[in-house]
PDB file of N, CA and C in Angstrom:
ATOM      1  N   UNK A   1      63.271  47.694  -0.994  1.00  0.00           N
ATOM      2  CA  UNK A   1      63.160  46.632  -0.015  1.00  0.00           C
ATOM      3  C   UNK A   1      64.121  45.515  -0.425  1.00  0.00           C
ATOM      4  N   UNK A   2      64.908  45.022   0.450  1.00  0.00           N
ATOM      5  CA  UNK A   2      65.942  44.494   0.039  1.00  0.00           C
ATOM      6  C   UNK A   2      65.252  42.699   0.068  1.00  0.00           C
ATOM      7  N   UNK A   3      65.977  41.283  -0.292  1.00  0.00           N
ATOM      8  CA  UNK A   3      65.411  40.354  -0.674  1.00  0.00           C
ATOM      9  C   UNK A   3      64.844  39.794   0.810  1.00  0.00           C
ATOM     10  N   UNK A   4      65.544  40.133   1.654  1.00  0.00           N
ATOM     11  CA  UNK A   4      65.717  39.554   3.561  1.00  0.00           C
ATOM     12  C   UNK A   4      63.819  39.707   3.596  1.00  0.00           C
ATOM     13  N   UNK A   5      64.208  41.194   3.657  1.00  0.00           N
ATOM     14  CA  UNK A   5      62.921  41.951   4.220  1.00  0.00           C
ATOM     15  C   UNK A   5      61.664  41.423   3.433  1.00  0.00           C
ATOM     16  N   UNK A   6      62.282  41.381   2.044  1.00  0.00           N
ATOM     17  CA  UNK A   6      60.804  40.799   1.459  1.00  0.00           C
ATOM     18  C   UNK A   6      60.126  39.535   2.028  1.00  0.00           C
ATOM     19  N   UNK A   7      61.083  38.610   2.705  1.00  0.00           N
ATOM     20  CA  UNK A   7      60.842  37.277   2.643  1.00  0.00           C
ATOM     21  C   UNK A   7      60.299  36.871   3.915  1.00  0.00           C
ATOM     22  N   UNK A   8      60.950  38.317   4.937  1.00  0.00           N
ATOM     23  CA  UNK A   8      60.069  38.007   5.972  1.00  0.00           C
ATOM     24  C   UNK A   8      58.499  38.550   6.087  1.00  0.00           C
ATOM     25  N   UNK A   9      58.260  39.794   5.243  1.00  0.00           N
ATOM     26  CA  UNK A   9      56.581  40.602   4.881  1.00  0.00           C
ATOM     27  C   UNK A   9      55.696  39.073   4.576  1.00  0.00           C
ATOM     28  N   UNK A  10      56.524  38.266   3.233  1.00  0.00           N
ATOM     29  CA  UNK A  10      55.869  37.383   2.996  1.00  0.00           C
ATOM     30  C   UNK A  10      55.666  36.128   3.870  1.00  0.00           C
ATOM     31  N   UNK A  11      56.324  35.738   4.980  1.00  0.00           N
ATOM     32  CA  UNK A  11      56.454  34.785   5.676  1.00  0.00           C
ATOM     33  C   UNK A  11      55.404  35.535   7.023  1.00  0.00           C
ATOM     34  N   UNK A  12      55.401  36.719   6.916  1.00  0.00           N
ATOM     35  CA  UNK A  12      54.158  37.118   8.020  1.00  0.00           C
ATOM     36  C   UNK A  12      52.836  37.240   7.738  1.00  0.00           C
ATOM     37  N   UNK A  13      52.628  37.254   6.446  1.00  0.00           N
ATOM     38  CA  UNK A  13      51.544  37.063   5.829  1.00  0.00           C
ATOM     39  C   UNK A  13      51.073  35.811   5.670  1.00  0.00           C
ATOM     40  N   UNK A  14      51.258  34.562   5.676  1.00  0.00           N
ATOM     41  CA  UNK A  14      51.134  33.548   5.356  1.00  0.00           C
ATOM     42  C   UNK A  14      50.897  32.949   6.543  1.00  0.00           C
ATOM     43  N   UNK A  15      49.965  31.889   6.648  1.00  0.00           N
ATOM     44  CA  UNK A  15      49.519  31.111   8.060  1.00  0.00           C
ATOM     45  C   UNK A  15      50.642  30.894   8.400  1.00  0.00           C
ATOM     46  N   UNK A  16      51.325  31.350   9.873  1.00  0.00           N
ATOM     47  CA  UNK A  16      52.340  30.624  10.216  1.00  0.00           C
ATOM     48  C   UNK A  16      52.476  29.348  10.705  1.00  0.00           C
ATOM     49  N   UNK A  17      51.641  28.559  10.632  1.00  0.00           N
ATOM     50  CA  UNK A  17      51.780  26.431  10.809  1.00  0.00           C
ATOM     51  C   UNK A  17      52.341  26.364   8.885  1.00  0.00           C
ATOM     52  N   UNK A  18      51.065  26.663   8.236  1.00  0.00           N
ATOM     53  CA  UNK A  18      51.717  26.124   6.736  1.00  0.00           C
ATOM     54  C   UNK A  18      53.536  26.600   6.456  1.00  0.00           C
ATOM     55  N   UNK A  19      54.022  27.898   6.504  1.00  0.00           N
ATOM     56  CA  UNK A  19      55.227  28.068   6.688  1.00  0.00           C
ATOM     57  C   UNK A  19      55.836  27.314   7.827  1.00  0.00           C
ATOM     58  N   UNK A  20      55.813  27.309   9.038  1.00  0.00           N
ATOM     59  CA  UNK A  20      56.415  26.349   9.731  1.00  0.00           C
ATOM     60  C   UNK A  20      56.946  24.422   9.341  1.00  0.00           C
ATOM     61  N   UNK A  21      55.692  24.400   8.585  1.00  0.00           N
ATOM     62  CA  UNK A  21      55.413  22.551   8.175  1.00  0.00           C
ATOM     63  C   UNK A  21      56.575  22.794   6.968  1.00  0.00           C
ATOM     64  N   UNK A  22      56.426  23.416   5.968  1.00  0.00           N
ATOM     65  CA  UNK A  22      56.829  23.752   4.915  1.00  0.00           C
ATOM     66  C   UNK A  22      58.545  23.765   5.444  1.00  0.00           C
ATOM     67  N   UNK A  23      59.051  24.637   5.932  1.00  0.00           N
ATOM     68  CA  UNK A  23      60.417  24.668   6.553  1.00  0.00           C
ATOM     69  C   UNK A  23      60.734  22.952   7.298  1.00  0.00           C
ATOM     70  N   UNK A  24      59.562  23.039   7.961  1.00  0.00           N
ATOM     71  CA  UNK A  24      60.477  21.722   8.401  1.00  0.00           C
ATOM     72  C   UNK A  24      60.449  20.670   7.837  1.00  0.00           C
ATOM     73  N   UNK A  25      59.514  20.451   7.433  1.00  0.00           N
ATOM     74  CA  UNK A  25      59.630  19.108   6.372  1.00  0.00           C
ATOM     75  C   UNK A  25      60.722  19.246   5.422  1.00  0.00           C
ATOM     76  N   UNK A  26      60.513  20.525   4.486  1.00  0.00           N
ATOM     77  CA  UNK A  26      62.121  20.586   3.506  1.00  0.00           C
ATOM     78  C   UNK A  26      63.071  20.392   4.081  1.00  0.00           C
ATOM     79  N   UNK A  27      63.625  21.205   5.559  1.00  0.00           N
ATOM     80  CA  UNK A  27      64.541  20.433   6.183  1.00  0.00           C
ATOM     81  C   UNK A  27      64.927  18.954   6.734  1.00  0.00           C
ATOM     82  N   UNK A  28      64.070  18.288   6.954  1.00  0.00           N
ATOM     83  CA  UNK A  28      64.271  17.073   7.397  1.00  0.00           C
ATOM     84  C   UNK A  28      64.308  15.977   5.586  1.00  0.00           C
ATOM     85  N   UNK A  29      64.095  16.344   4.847  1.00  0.00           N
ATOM     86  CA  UNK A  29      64.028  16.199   3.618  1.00  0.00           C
ATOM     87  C   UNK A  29      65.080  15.938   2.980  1.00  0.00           C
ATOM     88  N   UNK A  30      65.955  17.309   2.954  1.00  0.00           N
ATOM     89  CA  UNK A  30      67.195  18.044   2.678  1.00  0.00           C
ATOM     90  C   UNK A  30      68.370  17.830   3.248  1.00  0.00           C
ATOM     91  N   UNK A  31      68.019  17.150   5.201  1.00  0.00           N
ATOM     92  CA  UNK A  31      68.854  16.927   5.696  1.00  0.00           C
ATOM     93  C   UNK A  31      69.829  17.865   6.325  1.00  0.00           C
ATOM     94  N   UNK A  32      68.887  19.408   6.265  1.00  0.00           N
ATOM     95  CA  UNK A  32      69.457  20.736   7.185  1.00  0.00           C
ATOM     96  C   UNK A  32      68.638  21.028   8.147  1.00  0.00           C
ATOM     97  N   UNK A  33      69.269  21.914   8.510  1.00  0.00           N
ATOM     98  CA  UNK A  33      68.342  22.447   9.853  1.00  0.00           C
ATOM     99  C   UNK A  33      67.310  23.871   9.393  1.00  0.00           C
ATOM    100  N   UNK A  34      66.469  23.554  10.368  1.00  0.00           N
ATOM    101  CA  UNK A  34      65.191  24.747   9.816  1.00  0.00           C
ATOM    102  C   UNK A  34      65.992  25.923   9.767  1.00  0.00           C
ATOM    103  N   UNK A  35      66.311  26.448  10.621  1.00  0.00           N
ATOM    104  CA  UNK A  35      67.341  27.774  10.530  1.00  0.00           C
ATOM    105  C   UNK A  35      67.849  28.265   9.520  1.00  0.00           C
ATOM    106  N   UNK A  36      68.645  27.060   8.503  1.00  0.00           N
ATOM    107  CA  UNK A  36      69.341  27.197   7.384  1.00  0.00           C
ATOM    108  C   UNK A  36      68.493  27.679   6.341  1.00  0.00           C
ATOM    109  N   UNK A  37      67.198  27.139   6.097  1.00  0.00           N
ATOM    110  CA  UNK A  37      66.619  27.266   5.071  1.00  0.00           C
ATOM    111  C   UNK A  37      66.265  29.158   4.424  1.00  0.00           C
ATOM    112  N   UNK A  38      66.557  29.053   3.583  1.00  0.00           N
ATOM    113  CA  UNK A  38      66.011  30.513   3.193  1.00  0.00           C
ATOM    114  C   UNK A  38      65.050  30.090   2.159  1.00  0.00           C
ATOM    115  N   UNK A  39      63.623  30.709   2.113  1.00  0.00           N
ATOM    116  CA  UNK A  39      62.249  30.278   2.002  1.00  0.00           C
ATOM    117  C   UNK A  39      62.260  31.069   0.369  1.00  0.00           C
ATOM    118  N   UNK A  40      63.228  32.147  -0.212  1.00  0.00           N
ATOM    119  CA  UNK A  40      63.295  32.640  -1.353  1.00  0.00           C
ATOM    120  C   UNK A  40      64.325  32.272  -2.390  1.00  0.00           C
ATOM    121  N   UNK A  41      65.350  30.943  -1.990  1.00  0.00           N
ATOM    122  CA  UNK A  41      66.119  30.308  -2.765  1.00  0.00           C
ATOM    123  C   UNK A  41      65.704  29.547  -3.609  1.00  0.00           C
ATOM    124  N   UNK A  42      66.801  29.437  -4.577  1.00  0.00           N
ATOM    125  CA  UNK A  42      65.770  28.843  -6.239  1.00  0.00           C
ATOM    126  C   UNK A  42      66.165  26.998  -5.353  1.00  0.00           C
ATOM    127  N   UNK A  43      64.727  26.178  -5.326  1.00  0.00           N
ATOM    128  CA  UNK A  43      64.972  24.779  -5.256  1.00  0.00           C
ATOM    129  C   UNK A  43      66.200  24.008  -5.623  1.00  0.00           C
ATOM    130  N   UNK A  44      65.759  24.141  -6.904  1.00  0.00           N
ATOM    131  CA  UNK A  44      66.705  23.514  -8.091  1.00  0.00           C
ATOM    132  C   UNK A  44      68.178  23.878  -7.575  1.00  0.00           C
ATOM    133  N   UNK A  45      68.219  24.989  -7.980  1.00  0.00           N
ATOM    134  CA  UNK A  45      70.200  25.391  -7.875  1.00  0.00           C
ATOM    135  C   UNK A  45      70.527  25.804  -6.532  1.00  0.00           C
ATOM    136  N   UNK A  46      69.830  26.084  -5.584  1.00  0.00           N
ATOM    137  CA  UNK A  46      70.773  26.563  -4.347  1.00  0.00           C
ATOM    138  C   UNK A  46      70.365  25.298  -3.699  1.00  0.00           C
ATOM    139  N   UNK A  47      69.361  24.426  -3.343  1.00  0.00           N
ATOM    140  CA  UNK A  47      69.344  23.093  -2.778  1.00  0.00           C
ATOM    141  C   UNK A  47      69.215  21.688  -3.737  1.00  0.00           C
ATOM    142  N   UNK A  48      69.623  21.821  -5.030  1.00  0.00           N
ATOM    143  CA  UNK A  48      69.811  20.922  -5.427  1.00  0.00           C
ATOM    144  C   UNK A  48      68.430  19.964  -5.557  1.00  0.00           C
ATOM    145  N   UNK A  49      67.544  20.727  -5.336  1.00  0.00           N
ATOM    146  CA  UNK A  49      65.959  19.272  -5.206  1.00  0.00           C
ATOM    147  C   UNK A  49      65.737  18.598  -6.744  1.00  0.00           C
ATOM    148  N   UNK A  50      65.745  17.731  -6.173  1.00  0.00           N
ATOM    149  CA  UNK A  50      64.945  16.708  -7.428  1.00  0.00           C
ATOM    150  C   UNK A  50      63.910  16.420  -7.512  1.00  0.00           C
ATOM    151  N   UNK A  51      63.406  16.187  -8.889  1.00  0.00           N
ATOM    152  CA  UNK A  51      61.733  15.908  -8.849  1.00  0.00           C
ATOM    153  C   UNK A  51      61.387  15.408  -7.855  1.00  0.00           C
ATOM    154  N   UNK A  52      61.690  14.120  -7.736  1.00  0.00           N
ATOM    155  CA  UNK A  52      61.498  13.042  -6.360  1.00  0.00           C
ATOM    156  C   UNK A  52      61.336  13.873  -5.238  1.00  0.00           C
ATOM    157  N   UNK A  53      61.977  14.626  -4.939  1.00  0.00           N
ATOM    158  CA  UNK A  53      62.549  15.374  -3.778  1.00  0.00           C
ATOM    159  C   UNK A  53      61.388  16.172  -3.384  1.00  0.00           C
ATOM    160  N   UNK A  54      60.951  17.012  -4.636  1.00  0.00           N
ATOM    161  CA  UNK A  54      59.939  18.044  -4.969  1.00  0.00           C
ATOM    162  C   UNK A  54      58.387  17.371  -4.504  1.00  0.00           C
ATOM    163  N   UNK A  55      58.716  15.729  -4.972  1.00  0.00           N
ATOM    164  CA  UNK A  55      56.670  15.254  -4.989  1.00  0.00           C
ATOM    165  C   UNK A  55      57.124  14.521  -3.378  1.00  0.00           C
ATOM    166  N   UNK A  56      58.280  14.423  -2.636  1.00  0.00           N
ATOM    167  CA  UNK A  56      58.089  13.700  -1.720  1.00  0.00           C
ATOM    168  C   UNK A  56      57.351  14.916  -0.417  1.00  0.00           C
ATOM    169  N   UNK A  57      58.071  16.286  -0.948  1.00  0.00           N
ATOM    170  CA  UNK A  57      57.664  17.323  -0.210  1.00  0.00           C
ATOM    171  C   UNK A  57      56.485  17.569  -0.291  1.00  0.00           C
ATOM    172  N   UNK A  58      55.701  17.404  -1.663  1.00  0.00           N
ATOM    173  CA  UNK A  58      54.201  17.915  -1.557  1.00  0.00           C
ATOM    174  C   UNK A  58      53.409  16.739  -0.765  1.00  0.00           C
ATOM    175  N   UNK A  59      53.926  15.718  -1.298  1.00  0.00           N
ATOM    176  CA  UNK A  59      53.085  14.294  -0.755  1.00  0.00           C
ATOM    177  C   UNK A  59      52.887  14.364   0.914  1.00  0.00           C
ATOM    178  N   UNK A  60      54.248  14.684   1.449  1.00  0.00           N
ATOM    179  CA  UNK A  60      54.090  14.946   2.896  1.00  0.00           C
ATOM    180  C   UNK A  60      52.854  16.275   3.499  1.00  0.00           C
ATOM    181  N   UNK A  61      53.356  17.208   2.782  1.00  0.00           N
ATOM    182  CA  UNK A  61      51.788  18.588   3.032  1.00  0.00           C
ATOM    183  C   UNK A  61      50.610  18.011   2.957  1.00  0.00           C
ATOM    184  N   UNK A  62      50.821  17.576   1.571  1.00  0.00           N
ATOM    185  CA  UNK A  62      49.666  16.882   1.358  1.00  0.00           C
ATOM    186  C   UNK A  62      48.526  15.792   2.462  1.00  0.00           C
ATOM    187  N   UNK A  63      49.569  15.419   3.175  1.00  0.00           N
ATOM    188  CA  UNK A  63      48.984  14.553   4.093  1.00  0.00           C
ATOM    189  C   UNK A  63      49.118  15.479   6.051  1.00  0.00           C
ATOM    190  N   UNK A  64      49.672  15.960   6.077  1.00  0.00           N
ATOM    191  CA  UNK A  64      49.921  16.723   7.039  1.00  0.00           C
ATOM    192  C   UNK A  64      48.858  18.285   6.948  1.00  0.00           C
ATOM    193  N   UNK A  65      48.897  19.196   6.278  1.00  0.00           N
ATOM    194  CA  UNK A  65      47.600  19.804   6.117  1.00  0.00           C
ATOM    195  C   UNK A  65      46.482  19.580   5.129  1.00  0.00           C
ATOM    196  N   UNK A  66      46.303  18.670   4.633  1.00  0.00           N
ATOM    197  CA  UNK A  66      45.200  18.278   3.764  1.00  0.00           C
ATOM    198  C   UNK A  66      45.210  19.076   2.573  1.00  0.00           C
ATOM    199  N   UNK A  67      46.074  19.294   1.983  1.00  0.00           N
ATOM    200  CA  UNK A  67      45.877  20.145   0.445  1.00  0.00           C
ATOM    201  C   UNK A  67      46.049  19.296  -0.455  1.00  0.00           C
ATOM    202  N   UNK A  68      45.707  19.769  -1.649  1.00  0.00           N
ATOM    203  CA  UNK A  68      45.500  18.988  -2.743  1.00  0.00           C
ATOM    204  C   UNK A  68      46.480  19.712  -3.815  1.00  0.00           C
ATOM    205  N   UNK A  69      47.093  19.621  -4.177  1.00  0.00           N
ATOM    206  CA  UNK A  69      48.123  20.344  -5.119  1.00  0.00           C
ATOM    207  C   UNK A  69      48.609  20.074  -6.374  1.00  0.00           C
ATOM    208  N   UNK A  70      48.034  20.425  -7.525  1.00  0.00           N
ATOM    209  CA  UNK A  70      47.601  19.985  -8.766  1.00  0.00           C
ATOM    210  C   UNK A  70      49.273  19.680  -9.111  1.00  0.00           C
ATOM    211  N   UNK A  71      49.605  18.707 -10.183  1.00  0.00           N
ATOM    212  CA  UNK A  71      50.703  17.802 -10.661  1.00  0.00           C
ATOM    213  C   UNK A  71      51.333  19.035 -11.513  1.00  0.00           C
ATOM    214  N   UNK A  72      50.383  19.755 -12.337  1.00  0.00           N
ATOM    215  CA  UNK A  72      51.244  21.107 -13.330  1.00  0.00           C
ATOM    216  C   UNK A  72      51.902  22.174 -12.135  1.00  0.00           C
ATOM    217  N   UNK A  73      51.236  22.297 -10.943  1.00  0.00           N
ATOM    218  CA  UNK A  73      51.594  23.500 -10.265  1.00  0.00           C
ATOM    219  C   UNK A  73      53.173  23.136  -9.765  1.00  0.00           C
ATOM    220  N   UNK A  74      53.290  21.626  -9.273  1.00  0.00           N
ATOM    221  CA  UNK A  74      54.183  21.039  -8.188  1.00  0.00           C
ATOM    222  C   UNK A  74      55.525  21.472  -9.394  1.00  0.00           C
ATOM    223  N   UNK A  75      55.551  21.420 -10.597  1.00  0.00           N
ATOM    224  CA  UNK A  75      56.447  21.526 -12.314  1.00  0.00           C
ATOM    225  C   UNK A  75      56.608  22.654 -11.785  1.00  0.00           C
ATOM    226  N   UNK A  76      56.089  24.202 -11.452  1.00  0.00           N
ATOM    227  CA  UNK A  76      55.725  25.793 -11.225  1.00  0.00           C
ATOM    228  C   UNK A  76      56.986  25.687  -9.994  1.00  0.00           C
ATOM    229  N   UNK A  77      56.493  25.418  -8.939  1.00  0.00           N
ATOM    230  CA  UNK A  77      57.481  25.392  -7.772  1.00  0.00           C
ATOM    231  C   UNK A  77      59.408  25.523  -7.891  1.00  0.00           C
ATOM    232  N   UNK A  78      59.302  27.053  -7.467  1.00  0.00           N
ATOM    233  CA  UNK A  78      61.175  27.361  -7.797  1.00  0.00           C
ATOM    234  C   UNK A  78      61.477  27.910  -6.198  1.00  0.00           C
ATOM    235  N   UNK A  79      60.713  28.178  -5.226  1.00  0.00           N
ATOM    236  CA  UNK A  79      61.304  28.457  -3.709  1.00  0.00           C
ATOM    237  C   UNK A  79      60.243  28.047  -2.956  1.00  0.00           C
ATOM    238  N   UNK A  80      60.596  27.814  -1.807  1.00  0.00           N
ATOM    239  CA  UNK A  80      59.802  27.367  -0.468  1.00  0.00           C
ATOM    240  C   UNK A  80      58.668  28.511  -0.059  1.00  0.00           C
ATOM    241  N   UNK A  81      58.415  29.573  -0.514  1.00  0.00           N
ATOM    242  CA  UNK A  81      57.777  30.673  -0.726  1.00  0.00           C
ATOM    243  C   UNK A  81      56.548  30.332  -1.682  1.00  0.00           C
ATOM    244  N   UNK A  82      57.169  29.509  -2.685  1.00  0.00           N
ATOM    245  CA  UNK A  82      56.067  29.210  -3.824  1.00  0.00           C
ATOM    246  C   UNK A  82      55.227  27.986  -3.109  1.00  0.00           C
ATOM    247  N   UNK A  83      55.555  26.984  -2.349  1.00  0.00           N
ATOM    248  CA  UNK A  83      55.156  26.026  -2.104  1.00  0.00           C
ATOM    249  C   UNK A  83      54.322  26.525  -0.780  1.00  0.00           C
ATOM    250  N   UNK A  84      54.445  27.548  -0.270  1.00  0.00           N
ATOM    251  CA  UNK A  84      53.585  28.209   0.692  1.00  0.00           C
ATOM    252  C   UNK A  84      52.489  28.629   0.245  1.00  0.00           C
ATOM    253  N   UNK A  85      52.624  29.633  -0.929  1.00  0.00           N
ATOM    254  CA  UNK A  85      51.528  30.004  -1.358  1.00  0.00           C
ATOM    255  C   UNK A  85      50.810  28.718  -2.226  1.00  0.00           C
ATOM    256  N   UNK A  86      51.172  27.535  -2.792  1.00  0.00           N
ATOM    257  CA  UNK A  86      50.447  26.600  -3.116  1.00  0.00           C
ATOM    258  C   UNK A  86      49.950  26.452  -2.331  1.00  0.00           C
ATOM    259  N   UNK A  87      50.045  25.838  -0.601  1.00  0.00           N
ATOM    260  CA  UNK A  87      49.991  25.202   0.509  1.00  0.00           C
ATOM    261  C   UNK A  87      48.235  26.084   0.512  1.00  0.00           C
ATOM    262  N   UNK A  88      48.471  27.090   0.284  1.00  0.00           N
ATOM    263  CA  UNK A  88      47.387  28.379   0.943  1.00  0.00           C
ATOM    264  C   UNK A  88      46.427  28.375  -0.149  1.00  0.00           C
ATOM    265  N   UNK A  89      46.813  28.300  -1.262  1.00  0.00           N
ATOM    266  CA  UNK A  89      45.787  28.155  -2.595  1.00  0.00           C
ATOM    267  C   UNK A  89      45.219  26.925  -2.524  1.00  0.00           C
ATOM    268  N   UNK A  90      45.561  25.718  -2.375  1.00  0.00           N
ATOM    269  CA  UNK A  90      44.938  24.522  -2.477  1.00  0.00           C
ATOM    270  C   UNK A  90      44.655  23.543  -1.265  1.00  0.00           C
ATOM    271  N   UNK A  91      44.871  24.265  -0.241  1.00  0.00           N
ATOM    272  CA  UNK A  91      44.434  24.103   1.079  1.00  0.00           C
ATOM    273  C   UNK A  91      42.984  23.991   1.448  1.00  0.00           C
ATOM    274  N   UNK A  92      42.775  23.124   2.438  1.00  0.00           N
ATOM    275  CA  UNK A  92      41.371  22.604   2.867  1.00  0.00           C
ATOM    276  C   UNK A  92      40.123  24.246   2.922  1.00  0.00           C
ATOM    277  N   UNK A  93      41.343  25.089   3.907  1.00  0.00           N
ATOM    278  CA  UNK A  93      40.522  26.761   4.259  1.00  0.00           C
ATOM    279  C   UNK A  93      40.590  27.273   3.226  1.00  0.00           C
ATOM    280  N   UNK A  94      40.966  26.770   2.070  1.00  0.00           N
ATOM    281  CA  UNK A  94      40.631  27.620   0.982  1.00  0.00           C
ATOM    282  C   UNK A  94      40.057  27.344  -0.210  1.00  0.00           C
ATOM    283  N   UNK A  95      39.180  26.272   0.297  1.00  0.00           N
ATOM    284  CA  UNK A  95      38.067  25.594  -0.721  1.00  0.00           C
ATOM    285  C   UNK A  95      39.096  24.552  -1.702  1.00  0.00           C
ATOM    286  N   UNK A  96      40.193  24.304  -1.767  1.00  0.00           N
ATOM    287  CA  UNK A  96      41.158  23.598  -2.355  1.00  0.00           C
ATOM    288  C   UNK A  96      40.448  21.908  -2.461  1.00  0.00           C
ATOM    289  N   UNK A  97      40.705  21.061  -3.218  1.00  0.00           N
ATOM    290  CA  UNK A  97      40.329  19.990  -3.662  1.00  0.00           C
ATOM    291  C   UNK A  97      39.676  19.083  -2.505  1.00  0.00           C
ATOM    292  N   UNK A  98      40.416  19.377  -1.698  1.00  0.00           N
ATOM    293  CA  UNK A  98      40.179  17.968  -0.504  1.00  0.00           C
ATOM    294  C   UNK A  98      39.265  18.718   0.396  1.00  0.00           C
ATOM    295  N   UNK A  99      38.640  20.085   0.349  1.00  0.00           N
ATOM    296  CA  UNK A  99      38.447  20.980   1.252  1.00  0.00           C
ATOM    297  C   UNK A  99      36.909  20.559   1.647  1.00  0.00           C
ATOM    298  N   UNK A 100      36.098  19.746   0.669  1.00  0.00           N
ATOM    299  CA  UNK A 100      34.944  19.018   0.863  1.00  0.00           C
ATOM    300  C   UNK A 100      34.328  18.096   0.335  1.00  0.00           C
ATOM    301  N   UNK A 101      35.554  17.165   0.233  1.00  0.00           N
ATOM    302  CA  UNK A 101      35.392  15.768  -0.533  1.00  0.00           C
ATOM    303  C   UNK A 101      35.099  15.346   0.338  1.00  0.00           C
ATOM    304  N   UNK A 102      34.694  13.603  -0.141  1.00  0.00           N
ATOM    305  CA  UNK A 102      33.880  12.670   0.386  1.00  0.00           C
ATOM    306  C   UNK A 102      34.548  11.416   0.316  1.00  0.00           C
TER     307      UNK A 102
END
């Protein structure tokens, strides 16, 4: 299975709003267009993100689907793929931090 194909199995598996938010926010972020983004590129070296860059992206999820996304994991994050499956691990539907706070 070549890297394309993988990325779309994994992008069909995944709620498509959290992948959608995820693309567009990095894009408007990044300053590209959703189109451009490929969801299995390393952050760091093919878009250049900076920490800043990295907590401004979670901070926005964060407030846009209600997840809670622990400070060691956001350090973990190397593609837009990873930040999906955070999105899905620490997400409200998935018992994730904020999922029944008070």
């Amino acid at each position: 299975m070549d890297g394309k194909q993988a990325q779309v199995e994994r992008e069909e598996t995944a709620t498509p709003r959290i992948v959608s938010e995820v693309r567009t926010r990095f894009a408007h972020i990044m300053e590209l267009e959703a189109e451009e983004i490929d969801m299995d590129a390393r952050l760091d070296d093919h878009y250049g993100v900076t920490s800043m860059k990295s907590m401004r992206l979670v901070s926005e999820l964060e407030i846009e689907l209600g997840v809670d996304i622990p400070e060691e994991e956001i350090e973990k994050m190397a593609t837009l793929n990873d930040v999906v499956r955070l999105c899905e691990t620490y997400g409200p539907q998935s018992g994730g931090a904020k999922a029944g706070g008070s």
